[in-house]
Protein backbone atom coordinates (compact mmCIF):
# COMPACT_ATOMS: atom_id res chain seq x y z
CA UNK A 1 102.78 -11.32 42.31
CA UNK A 2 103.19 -7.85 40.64
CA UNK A 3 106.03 -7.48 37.69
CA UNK A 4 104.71 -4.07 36.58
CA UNK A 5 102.52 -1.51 38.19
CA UNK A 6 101.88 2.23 38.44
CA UNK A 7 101.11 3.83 41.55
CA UNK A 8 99.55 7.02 43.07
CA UNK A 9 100.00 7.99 46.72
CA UNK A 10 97.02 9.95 48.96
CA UNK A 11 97.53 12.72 51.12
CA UNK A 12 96.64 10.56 53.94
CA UNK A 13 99.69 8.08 53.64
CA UNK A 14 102.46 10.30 51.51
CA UNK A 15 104.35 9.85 54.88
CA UNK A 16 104.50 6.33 55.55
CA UNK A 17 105.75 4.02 52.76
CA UNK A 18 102.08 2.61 51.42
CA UNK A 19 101.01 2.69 48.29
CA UNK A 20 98.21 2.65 45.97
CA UNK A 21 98.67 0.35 43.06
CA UNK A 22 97.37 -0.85 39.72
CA UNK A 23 98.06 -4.08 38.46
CA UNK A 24 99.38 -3.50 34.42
CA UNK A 25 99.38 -7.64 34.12
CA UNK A 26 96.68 -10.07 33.38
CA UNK A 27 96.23 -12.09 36.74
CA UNK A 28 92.80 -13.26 37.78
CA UNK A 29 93.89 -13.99 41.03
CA UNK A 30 94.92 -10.47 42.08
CA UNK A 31 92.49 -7.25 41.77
CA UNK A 32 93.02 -4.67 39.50
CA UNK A 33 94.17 -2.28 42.67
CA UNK A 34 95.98 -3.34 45.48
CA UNK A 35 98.22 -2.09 48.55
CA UNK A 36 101.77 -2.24 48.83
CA UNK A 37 103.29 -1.25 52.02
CA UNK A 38 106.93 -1.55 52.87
CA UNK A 39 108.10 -2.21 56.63
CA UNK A 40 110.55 -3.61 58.80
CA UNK A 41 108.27 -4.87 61.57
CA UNK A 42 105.13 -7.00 60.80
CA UNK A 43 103.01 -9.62 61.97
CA UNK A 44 101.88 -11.92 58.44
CA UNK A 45 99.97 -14.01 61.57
CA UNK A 46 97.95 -11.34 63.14
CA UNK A 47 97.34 -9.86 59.39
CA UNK A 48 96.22 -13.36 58.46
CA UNK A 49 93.71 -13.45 61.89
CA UNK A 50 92.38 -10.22 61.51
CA UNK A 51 91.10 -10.70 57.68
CA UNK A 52 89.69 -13.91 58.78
CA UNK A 53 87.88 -11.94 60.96
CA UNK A 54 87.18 -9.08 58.37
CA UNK A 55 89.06 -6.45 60.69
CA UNK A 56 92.24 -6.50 57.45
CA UNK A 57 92.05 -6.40 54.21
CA UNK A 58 92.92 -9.82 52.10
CA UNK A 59 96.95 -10.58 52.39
CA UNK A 60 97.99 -11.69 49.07
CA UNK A 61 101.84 -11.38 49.77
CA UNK A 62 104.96 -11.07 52.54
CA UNK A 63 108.15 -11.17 50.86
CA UNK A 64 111.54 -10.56 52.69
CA UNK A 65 113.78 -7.61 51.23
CA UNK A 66 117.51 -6.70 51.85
CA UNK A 67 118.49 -4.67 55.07
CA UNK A 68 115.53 -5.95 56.96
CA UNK A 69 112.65 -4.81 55.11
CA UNK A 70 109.14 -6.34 54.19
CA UNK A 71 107.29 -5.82 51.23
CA UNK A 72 103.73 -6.45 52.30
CA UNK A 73 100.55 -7.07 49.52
CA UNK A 74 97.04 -6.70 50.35
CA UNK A 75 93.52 -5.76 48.82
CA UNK A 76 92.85 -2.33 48.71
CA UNK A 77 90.81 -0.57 51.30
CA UNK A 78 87.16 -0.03 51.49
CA UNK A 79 86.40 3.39 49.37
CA UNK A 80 85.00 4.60 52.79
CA UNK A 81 87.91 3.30 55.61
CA UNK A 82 89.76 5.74 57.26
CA UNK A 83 93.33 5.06 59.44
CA UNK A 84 92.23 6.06 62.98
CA UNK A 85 94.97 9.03 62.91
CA UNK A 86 93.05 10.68 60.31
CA UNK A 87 90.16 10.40 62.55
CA UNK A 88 89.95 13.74 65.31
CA UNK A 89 90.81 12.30 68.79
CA UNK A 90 86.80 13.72 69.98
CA UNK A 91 85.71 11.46 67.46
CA UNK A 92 87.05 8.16 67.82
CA UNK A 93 85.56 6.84 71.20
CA UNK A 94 82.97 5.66 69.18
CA UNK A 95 85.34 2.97 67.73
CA UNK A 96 86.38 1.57 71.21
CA UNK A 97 83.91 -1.31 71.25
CA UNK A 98 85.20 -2.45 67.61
CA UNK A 99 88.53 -1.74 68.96
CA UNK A 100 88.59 -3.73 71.99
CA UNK A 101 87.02 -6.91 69.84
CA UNK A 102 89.92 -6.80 67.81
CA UNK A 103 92.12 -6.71 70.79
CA UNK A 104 90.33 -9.43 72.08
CA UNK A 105 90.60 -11.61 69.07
CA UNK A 106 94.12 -11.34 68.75
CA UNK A 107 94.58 -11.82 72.40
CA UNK A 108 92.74 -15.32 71.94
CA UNK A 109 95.29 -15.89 69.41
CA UNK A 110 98.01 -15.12 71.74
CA UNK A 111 99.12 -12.38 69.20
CA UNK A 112 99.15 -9.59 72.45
CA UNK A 113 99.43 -9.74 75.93
């Protein structure tokens, strides 16, 4: 999907390899910004169930790299999400409800036990 892009990281994922970038190629199937993480566990499956249910953003790619690592695609995050570790522990039983129904929805997909 991407040949050429720029990137910028935010304070609030320096440490984990996710990035923030901008598509430099004409493709009007891709937005202009997108997410590029880079792991060597993931579930494409539960991705792909939880944007169905709008709980992830859009998955655009999953390609396999060498030594066991994943180069994952998506749309970029809502201007206003925030990871729930940025979130102060006080603050984030009011999340539980949404929590659980994502639990729940990949528990009917037999994604968790």
């Amino acid at each position: 999907y991407i040949q050429r892009i720029t990137y910028q990281t935010s304070e609030g994922i320096q440490k984990y390899l996710v990035f923030e970038v901008k598509r430099t190629t004409e493709d009007p199937d891709l937005p202009k910004e997108l997410i590029v993480k880079f792991t060597q566990s993931y579930s494409e499956e539960a991705h792909l169930v939880c944007a169905q249910n709008n709980m992830a953003p859009k998955l655009f790619s999953v390609s396999n790299l060498p030594g066991g690592w994943m180069m994952i695609v998506m749309d970029k995050l809502p201007v206003d999400a925030q990871p729930l570790y940025s979130i102060p522990m006080y603050e984030r039983l009011q999340y539980k409800q949404a929590i659980q129904a994502a639990v729940g929805v990949l528990h009917s997909h037999g994604l968790v036990h």
